[in-house]
PDB file of N, CA and C in Angstrom:
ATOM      1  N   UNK A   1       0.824  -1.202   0.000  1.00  0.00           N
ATOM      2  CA  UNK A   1       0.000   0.000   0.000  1.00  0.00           C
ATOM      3  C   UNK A   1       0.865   1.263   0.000  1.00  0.00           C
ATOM      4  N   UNK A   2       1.688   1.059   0.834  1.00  0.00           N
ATOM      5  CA  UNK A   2       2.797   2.380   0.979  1.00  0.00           C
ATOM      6  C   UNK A   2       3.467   2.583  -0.551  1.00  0.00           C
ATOM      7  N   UNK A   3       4.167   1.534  -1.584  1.00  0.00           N
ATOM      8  CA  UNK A   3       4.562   2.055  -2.147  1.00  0.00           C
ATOM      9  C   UNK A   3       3.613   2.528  -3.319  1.00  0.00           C
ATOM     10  N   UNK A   4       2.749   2.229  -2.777  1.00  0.00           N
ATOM     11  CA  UNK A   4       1.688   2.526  -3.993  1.00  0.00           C
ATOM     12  C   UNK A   4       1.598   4.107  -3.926  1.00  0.00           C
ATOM     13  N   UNK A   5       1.516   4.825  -3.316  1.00  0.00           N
ATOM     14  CA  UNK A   5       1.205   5.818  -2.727  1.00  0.00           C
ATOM     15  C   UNK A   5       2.413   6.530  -2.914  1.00  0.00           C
ATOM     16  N   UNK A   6       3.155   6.120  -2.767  1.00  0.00           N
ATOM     17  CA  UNK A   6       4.476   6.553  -3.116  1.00  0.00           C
ATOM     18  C   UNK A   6       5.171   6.389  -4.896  1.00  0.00           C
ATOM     19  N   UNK A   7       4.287   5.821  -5.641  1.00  0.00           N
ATOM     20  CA  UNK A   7       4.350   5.637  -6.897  1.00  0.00           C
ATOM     21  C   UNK A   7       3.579   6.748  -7.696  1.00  0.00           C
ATOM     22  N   UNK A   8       2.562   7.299  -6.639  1.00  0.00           N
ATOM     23  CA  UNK A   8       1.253   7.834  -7.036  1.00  0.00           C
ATOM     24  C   UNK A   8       2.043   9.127  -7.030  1.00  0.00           C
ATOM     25  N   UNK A   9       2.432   9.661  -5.661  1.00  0.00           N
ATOM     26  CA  UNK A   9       3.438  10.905  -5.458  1.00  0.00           C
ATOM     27  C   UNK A   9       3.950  11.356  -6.755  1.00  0.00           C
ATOM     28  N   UNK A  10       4.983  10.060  -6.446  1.00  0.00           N
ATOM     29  CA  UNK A  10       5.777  10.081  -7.738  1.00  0.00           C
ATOM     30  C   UNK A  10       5.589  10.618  -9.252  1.00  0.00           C
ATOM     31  N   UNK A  11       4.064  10.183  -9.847  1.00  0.00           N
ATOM     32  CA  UNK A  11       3.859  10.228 -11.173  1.00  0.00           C
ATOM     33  C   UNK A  11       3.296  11.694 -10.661  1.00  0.00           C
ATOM     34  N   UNK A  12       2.634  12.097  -9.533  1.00  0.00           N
ATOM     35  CA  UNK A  12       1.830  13.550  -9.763  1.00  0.00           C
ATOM     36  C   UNK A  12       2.964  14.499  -9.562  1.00  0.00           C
ATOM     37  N   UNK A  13       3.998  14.052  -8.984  1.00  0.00           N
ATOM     38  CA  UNK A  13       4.939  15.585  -9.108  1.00  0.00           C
ATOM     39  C   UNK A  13       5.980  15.592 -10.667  1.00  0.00           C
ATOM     40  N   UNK A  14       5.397  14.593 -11.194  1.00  0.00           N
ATOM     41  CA  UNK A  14       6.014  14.191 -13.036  1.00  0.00           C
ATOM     42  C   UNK A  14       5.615  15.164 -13.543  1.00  0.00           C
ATOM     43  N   UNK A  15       3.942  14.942 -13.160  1.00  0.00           N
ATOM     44  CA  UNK A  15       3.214  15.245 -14.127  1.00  0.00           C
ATOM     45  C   UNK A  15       3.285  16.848 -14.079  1.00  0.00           C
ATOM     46  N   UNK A  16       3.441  16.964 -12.764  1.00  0.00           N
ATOM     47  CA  UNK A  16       3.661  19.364 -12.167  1.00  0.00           C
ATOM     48  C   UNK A  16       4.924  19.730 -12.677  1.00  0.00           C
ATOM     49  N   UNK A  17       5.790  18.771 -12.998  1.00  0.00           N
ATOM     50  CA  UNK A  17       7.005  18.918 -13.757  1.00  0.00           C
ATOM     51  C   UNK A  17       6.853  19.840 -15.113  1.00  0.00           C
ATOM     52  N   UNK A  18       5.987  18.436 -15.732  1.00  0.00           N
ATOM     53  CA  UNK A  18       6.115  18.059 -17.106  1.00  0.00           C
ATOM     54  C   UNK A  18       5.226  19.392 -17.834  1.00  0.00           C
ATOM     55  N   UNK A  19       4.015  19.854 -16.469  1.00  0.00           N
ATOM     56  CA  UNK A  19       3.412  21.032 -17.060  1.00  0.00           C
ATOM     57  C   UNK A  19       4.071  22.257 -16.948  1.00  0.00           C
ATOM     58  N   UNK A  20       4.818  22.544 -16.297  1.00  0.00           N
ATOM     59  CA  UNK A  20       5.603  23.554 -16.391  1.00  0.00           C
ATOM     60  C   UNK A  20       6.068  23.669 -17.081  1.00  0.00           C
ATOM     61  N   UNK A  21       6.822  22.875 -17.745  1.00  0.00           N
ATOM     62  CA  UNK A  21       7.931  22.734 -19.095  1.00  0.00           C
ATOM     63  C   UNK A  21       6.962  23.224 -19.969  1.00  0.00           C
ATOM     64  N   UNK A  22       6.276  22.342 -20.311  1.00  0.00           N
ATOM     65  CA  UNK A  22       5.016  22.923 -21.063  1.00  0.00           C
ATOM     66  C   UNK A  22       5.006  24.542 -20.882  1.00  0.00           C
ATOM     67  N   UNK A  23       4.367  24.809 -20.003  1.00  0.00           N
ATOM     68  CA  UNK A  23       3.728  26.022 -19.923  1.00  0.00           C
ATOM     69  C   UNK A  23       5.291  27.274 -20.515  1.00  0.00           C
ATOM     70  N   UNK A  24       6.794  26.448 -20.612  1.00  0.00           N
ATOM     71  CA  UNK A  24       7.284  27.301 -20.608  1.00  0.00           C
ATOM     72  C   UNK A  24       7.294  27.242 -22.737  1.00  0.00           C
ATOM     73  N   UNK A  25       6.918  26.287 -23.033  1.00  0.00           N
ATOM     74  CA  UNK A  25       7.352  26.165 -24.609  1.00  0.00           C
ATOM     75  C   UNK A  25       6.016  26.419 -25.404  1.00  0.00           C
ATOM     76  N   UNK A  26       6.270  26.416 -26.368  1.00  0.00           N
ATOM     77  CA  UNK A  26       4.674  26.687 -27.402  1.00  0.00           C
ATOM     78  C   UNK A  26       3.911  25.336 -27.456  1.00  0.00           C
ATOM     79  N   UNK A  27       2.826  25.196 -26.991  1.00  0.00           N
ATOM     80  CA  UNK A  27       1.900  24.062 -26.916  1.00  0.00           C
ATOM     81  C   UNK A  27       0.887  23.424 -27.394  1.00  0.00           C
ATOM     82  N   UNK A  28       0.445  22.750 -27.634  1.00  0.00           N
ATOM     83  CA  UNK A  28      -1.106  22.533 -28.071  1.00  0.00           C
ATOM     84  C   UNK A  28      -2.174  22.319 -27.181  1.00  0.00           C
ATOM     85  N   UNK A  29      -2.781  23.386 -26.896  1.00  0.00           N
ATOM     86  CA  UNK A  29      -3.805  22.848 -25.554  1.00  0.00           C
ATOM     87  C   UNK A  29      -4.316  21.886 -26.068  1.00  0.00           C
ATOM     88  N   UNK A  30      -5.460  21.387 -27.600  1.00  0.00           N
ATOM     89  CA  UNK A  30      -5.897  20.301 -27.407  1.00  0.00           C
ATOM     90  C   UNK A  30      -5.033  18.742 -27.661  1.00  0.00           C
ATOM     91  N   UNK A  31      -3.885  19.210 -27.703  1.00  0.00           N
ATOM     92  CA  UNK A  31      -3.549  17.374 -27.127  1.00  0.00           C
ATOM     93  C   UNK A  31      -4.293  16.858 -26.163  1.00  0.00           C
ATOM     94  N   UNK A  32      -3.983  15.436 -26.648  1.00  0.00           N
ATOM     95  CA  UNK A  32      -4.913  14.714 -25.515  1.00  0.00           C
ATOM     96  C   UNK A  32      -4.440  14.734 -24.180  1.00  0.00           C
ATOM     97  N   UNK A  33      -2.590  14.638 -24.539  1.00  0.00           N
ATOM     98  CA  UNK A  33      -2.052  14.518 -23.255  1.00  0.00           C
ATOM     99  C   UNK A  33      -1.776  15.879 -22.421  1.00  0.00           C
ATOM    100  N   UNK A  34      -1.779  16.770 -22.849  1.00  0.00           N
ATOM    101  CA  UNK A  34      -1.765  17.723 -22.178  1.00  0.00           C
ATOM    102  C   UNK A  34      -2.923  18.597 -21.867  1.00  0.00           C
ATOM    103  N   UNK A  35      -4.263  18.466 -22.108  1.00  0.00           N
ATOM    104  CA  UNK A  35      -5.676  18.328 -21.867  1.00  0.00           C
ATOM    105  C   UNK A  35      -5.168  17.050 -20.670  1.00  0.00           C
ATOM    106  N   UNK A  36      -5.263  15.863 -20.582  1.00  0.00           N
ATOM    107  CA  UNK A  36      -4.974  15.230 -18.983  1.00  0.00           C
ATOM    108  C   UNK A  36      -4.130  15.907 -18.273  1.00  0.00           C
ATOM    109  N   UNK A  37      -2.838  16.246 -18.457  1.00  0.00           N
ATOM    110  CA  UNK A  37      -2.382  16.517 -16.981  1.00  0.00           C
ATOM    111  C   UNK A  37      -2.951  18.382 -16.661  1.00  0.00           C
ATOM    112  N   UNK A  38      -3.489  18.862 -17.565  1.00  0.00           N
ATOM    113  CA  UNK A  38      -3.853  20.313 -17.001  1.00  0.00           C
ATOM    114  C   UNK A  38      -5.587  19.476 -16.013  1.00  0.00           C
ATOM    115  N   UNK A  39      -6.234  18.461 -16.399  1.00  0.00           N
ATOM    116  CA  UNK A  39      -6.818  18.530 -15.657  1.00  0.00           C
ATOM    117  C   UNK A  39      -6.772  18.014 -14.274  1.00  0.00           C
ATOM    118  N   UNK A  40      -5.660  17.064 -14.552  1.00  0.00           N
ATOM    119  CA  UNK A  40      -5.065  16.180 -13.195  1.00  0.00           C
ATOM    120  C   UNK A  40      -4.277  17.297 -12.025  1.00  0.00           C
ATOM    121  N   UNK A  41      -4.130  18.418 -12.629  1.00  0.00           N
ATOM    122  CA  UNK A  41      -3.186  19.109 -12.162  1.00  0.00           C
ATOM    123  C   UNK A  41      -3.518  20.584 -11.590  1.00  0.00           C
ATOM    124  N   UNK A  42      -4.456  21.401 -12.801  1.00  0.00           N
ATOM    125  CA  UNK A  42      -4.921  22.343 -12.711  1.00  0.00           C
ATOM    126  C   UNK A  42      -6.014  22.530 -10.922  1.00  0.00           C
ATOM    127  N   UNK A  43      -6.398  21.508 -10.545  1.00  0.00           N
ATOM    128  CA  UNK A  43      -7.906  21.775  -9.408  1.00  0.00           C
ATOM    129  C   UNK A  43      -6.719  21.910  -8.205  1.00  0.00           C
ATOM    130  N   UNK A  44      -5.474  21.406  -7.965  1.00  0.00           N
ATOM    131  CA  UNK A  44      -4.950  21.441  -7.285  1.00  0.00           C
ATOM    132  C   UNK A  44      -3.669  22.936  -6.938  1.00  0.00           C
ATOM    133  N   UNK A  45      -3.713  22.982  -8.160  1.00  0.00           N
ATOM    134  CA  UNK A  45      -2.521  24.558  -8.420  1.00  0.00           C
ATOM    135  C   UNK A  45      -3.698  25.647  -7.945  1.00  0.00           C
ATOM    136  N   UNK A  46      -4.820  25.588  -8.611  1.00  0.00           N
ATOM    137  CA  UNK A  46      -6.032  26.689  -8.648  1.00  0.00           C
ATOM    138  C   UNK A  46      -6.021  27.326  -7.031  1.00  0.00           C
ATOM    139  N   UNK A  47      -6.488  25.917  -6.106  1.00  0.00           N
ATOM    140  CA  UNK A  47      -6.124  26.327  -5.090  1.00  0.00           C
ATOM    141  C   UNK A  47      -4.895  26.709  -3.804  1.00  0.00           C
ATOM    142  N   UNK A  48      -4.037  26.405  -4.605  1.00  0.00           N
ATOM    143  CA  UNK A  48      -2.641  27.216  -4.083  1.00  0.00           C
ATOM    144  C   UNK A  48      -2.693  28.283  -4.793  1.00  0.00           C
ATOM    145  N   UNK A  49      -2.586  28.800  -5.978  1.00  0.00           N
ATOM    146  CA  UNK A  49      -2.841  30.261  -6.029  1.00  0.00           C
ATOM    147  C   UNK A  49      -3.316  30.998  -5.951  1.00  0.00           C
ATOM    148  N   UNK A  50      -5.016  30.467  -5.365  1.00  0.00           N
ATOM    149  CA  UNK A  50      -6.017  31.512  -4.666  1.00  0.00           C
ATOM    150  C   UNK A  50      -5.102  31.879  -3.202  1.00  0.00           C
ATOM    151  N   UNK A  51      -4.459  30.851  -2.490  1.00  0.00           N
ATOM    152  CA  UNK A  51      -3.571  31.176  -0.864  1.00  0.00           C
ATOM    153  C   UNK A  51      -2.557  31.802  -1.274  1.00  0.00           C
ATOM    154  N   UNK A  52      -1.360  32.017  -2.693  1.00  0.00           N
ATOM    155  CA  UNK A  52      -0.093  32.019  -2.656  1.00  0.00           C
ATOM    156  C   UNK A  52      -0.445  33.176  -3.835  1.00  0.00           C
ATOM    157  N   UNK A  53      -0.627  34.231  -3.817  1.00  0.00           N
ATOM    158  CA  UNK A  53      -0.377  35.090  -5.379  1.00  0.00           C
ATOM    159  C   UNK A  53       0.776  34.808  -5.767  1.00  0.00           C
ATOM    160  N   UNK A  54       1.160  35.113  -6.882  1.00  0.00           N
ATOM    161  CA  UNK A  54       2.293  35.613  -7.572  1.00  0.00           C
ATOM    162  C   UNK A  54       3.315  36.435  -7.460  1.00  0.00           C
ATOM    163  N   UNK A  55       4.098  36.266  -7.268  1.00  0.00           N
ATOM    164  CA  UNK A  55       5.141  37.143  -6.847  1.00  0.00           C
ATOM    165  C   UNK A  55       5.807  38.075  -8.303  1.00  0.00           C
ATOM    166  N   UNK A  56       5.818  38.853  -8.738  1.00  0.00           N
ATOM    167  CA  UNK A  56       6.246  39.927  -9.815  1.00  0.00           C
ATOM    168  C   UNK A  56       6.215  38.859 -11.070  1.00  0.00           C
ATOM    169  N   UNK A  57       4.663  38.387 -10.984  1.00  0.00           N
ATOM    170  CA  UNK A  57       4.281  37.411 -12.301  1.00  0.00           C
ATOM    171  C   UNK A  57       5.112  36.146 -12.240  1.00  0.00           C
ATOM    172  N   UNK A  58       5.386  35.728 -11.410  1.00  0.00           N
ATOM    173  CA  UNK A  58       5.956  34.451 -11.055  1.00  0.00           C
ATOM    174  C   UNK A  58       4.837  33.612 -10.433  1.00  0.00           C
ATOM    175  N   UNK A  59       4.778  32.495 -10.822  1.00  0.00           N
ATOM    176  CA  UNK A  59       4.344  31.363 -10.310  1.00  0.00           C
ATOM    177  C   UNK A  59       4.628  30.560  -9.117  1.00  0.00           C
ATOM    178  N   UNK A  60       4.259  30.520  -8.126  1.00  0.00           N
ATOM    179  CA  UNK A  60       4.997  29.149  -7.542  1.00  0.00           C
ATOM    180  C   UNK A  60       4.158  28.630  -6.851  1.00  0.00           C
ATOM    181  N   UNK A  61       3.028  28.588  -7.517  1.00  0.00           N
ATOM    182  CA  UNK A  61       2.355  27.126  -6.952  1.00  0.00           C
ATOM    183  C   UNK A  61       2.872  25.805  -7.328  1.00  0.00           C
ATOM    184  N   UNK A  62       3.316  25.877  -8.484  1.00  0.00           N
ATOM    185  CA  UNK A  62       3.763  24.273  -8.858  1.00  0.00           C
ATOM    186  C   UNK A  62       5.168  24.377  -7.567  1.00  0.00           C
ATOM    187  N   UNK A  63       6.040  24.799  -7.170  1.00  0.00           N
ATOM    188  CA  UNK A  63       7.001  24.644  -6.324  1.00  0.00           C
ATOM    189  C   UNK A  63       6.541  24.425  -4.888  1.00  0.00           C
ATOM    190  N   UNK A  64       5.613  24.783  -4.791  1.00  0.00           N
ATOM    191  CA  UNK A  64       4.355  24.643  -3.265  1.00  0.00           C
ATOM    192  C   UNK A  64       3.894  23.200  -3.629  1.00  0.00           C
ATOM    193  N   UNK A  65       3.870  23.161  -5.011  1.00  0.00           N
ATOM    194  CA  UNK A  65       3.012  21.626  -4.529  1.00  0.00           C
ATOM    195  C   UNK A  65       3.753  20.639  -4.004  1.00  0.00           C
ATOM    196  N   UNK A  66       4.957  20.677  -5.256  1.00  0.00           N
ATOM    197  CA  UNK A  66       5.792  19.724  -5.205  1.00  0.00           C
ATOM    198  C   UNK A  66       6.556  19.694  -3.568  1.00  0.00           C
ATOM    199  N   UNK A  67       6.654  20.623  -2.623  1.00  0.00           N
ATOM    200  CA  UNK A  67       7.134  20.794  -1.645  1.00  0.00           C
ATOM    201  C   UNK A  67       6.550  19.926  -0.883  1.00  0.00           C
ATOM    202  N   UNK A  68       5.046  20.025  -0.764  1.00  0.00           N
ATOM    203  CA  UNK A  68       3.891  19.643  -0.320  1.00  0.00           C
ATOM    204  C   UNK A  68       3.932  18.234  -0.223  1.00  0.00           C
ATOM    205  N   UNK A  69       4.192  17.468  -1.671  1.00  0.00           N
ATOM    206  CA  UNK A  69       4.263  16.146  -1.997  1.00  0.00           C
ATOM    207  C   UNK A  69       5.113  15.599  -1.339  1.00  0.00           C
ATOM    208  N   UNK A  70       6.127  16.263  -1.521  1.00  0.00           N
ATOM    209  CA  UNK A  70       7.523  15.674  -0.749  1.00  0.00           C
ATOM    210  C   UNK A  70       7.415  15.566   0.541  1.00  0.00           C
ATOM    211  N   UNK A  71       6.864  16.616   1.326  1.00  0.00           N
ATOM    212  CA  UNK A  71       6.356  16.410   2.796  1.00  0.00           C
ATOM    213  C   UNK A  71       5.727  15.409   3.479  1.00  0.00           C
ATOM    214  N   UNK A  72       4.659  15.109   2.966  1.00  0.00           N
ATOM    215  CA  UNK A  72       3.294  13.960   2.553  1.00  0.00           C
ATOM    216  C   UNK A  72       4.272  12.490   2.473  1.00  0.00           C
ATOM    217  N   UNK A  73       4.972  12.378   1.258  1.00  0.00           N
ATOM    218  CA  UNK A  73       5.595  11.134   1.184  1.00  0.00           C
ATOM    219  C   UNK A  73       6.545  11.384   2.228  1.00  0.00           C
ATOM    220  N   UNK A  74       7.406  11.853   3.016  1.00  0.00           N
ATOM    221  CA  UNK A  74       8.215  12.080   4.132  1.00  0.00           C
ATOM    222  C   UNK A  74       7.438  11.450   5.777  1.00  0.00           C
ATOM    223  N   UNK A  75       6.172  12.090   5.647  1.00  0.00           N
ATOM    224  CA  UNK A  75       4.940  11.748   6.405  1.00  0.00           C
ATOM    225  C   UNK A  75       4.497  10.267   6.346  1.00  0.00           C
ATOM    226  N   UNK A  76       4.368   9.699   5.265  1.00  0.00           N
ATOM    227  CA  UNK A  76       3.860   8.248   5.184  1.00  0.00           C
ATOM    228  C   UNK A  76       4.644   7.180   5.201  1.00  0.00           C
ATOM    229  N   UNK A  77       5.941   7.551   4.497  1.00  0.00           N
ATOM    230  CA  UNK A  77       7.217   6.540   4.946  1.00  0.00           C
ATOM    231  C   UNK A  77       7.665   6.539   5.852  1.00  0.00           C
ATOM    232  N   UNK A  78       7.601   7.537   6.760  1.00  0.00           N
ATOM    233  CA  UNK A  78       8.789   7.511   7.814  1.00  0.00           C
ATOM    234  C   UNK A  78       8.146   7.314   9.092  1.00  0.00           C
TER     235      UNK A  78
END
């Protein structure tokens, strides 16, 4: 069960990765795959940046999450 959970971590801080990169290059919103991870991804950023504005148009909810994740799996393994 644990590493499951820890697999799960794993692929969702991929995936906060993988959209960033994204978000930094020219994209296709309707891919299929990037239509999934904005939705796997997006309900969770939404609400860190309603708590965390932007700092001089900077982002860092994805760096909050991933912090977050890491905490969580720190929390369940240890």
């Amino acid at each position: 069960m644990i590493s499951l959970l820890d697999t799960l971590i794993d692929f969702y801080i991929l995936a906060v990765i993988v959209r960033v990169v994204l978000s930094w290059i020219n994209f296709d919103p309707h891919n299929p795959f990037v239509k999934f991870l904005i939705q796997i991804t997006e309900p969770v950023l939404r609400k860190i940046r309603q708590a965390v504005p932007s700092i001089s148009g900077i982002d860092f909810s994805p760096m909050i999450l991933i912090l977050g994740l890491h905490i969580l799996r720190n929390l369940l393994l240890y």
